[in-house]
Protein backbone atom coordinates (compact mmCIF):
# COMPACT_ATOMS: atom_id res chain seq x y z
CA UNK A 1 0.00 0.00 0.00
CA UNK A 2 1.44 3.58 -0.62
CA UNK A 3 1.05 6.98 1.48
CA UNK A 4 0.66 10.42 0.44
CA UNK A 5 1.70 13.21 3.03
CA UNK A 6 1.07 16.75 2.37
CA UNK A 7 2.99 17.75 4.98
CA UNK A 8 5.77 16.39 2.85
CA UNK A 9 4.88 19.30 -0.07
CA UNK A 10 7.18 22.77 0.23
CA UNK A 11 6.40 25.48 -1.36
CA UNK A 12 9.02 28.47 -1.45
CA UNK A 13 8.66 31.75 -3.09
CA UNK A 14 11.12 34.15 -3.49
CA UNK A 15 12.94 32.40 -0.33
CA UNK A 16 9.56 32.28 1.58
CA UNK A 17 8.31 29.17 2.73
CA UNK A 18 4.44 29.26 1.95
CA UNK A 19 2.17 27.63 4.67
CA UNK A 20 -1.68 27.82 4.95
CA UNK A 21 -3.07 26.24 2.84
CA UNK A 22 -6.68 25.96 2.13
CA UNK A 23 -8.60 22.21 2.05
CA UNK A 24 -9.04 20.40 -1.19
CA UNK A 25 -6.74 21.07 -3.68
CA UNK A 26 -4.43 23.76 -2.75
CA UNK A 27 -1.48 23.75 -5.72
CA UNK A 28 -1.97 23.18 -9.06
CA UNK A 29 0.97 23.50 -11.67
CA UNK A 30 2.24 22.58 -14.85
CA UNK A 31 2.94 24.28 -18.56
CA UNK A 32 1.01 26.07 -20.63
CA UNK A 33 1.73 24.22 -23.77
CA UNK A 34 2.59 20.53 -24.68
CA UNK A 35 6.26 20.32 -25.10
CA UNK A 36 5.92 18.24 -28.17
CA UNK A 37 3.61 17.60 -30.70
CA UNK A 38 3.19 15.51 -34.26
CA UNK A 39 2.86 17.22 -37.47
CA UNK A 40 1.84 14.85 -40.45
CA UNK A 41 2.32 15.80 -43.94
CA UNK A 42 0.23 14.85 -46.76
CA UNK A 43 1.50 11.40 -47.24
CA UNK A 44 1.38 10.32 -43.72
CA UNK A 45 5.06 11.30 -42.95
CA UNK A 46 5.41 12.62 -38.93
CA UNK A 47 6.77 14.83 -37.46
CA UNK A 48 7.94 15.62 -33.70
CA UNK A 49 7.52 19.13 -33.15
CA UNK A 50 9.38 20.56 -30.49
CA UNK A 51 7.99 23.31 -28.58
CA UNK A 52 10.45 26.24 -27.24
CA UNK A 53 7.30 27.11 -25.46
CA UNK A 54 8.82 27.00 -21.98
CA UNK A 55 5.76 28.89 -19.93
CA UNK A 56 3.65 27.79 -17.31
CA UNK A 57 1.90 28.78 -14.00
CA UNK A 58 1.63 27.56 -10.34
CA UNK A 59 -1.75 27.87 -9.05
CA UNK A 60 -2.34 28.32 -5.20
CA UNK A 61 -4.99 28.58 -2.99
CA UNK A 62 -4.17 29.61 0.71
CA UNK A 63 -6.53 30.50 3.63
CA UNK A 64 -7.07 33.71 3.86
CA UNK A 65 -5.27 34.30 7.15
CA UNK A 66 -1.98 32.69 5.71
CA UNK A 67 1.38 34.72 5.98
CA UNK A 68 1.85 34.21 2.16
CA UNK A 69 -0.95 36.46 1.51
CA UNK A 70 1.19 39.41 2.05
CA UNK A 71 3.93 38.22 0.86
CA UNK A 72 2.56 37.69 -2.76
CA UNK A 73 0.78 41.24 -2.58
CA UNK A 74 3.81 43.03 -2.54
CA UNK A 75 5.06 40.69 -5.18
CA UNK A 76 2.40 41.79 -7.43
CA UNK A 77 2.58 45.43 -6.32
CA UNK A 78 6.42 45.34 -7.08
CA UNK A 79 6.02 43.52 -10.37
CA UNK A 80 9.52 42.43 -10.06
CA UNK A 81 10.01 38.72 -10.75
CA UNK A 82 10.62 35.46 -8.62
CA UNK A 83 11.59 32.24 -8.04
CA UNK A 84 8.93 29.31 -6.94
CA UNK A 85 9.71 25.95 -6.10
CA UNK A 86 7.37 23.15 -5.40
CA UNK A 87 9.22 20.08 -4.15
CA UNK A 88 7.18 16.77 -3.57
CA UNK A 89 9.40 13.54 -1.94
CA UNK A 90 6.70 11.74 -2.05
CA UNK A 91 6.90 8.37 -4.14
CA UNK A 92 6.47 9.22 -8.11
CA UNK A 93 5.71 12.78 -7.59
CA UNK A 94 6.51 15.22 -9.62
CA UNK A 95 8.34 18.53 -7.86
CA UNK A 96 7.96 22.26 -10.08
CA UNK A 97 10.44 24.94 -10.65
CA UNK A 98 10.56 28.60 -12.25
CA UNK A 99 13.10 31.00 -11.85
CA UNK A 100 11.03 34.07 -13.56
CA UNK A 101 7.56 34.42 -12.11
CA UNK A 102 5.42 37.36 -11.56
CA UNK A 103 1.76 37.25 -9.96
CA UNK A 104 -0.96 37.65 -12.48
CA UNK A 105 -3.23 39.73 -10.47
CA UNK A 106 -5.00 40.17 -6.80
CA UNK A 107 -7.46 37.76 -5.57
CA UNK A 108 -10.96 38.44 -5.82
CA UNK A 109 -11.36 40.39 -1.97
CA UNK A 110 -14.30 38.32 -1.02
CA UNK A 111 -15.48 38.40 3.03
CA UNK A 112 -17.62 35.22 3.93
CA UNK A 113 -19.08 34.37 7.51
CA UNK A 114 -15.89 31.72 8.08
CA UNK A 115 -11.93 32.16 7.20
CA UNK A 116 -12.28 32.11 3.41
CA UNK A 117 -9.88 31.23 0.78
CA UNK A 118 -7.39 33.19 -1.91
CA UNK A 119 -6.38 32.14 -4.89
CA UNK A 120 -3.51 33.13 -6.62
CA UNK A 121 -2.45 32.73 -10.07
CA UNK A 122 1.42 32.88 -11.09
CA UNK A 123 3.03 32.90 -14.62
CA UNK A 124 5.79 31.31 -14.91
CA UNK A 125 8.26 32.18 -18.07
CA UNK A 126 10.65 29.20 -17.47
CA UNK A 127 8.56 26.51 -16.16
CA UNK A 128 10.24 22.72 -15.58
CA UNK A 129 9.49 19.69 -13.89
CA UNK A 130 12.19 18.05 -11.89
């Protein structure tokens, strides 16, 4: 039987260590293009296309009383760029990197009866998988 533990996952941005996250899925990642792709001419002859497409985005959703909050507010407000890591050690995970990233924009500033959640979108211009 395998186990999965979350508390396993690290996230860092620009040197920050990211904690509180919200329930459910709380990271989502990858790149914003396939990295290869077939062309096939008119006689059935393929083609591997490789695509120099390198972009991609990290998708995070923390509660909204998480440290990070701040932290990737005056990202965005600076618009300078940053690095994100995602490193999994669990067993046949995948772990993220990008050494240019920039926040796409603010959350929506929603106010609910409970702690509610933020989600935060980040481009990446160098996305890999490690």
């Amino acid at each position: 039987m395998a186990n999965y533990n979350t508390d396993l996952v690290t996230v860092i941005v620009d040197g920050f260590i990211v904690t509180g996250f919200a329930d459910g899925t709380y990271i989502s990642c990858g790149r914003n293009e396939d990295k290869r792709e077939f062309e096939v001419g008119a006689q059935g002859d393929v083609v591997v296309v490789e695509n120099a497409d390198d972009t991609g985005f990290f998708n995070f959703t923390l509660q909204q009383t998480s440290p990070a909050n701040s932290v990737l507010r005056a990202l965005f407000k600076s618009g300078a760029s940053f690095a994100v890591s995602v490193n999994d050690p669990n067993d046949n995970s995948a772990s993220s990197f990008a050494s240019e990233c920039y926040v796409a924009n603010l959350p929506d500033n929603e106010k609910e009866e409970g702690s509610g959640d933020r989600e935060w979108e980040i481009l990446a211009a160098d996305y890999e998988e490690i």
